[in-house]
C-alpha atoms as a PDB file:
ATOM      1  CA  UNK A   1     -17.961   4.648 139.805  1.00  0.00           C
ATOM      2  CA  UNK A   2     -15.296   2.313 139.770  1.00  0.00           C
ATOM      3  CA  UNK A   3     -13.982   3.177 136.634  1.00  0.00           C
ATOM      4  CA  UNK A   4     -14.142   6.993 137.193  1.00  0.00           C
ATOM      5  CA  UNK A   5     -11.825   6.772 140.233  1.00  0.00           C
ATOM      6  CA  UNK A   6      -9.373   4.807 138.061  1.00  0.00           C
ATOM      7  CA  UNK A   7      -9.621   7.448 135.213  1.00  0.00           C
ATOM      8  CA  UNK A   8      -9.284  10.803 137.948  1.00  0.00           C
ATOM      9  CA  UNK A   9      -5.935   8.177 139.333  1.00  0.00           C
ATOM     10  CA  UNK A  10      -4.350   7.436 136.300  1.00  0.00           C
ATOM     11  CA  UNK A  11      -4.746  11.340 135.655  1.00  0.00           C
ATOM     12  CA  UNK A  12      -3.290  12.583 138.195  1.00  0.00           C
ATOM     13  CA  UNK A  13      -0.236  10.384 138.234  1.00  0.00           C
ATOM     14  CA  UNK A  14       0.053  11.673 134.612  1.00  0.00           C
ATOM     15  CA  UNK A  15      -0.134  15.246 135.999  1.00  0.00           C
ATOM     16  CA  UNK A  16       2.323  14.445 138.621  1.00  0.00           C
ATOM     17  CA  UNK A  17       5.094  13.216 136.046  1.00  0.00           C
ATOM     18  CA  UNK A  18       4.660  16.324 133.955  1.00  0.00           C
ATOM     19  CA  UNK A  19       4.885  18.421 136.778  1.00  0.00           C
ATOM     20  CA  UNK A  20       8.437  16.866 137.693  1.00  0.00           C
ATOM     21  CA  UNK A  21       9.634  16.853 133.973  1.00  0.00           C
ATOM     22  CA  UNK A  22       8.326  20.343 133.127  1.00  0.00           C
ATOM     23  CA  UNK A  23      11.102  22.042 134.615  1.00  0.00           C
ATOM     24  CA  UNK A  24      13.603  20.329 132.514  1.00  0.00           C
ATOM     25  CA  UNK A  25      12.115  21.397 129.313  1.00  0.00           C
ATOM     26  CA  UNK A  26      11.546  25.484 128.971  1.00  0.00           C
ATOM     27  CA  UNK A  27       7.253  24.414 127.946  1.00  0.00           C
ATOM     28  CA  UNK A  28       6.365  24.805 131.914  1.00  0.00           C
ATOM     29  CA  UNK A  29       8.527  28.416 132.364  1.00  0.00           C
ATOM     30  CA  UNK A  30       5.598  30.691 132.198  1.00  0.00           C
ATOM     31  CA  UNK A  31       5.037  34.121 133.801  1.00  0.00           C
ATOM     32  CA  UNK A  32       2.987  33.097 136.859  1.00  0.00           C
ATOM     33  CA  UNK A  33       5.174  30.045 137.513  1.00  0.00           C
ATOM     34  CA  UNK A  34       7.043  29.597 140.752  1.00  0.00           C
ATOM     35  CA  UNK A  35      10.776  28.423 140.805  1.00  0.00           C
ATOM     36  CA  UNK A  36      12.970  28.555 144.042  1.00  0.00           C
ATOM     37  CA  UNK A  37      16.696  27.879 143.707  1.00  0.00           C
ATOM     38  CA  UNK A  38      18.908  27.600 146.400  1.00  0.00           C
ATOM     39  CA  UNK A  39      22.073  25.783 147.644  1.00  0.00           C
ATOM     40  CA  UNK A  40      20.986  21.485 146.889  1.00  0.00           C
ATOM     41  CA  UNK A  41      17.090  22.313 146.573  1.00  0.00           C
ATOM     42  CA  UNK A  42      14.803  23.569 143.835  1.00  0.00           C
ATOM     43  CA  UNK A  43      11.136  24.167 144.095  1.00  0.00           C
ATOM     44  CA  UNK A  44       9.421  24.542 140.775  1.00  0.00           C
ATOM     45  CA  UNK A  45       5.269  25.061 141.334  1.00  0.00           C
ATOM     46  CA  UNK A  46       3.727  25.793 137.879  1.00  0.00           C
ATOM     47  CA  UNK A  47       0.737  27.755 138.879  1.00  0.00           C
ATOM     48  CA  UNK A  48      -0.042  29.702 135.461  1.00  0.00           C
ATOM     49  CA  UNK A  49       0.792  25.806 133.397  1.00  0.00           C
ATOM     50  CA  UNK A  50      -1.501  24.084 135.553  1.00  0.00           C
ATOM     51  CA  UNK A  51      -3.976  26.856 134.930  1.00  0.00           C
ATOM     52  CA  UNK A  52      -3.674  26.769 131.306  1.00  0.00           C
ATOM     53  CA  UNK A  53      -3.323  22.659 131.422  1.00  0.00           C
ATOM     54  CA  UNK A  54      -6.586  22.290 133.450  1.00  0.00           C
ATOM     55  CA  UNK A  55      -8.506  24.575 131.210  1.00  0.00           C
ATOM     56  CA  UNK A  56      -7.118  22.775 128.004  1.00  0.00           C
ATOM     57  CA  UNK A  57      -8.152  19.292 129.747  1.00  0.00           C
ATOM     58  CA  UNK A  58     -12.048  21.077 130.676  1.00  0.00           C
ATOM     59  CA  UNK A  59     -13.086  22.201 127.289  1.00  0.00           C
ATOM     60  CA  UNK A  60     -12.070  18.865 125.837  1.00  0.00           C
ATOM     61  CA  UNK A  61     -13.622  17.239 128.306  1.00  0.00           C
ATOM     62  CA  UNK A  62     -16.249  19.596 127.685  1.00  0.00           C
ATOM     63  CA  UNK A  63     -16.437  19.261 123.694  1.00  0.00           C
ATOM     64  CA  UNK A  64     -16.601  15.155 124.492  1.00  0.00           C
ATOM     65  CA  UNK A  65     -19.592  14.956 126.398  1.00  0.00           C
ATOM     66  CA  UNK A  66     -21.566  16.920 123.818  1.00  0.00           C
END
């Protein structure tokens, strides 16, 4: 169990640095994907990436336990 929360932390803090560096390469700028710019702020929310990303990560994960 132990070593199943460390895996699912270890992931997400690997999501959570792509998420913040997808915006400076043009990979994350799908249709689908949310980016806000005003005056000193910008929101970037990849919806259709992480959709696309997550289903990627499944069927490995998927294709690995068979």
């Amino acid at each position: 169990m132990s070593r199943l929360l460390i895996l699912f932390g270890v992931m997400l803090l690997l999501m959570g640095v792509a998420c913040s560096m997808m915006g400076k390469f043009p990979f994350g700028q799908m249709p689908g994907d949310l980016l806000i710019r005003r005056k000193g702020f910008t929101f970037y929310f990849p919806i259709t990436t992480g959709l696309i990303i997550s289903a990627v990560i499944s069927l490995i994960l998927w294709l690995w336990q068979r």
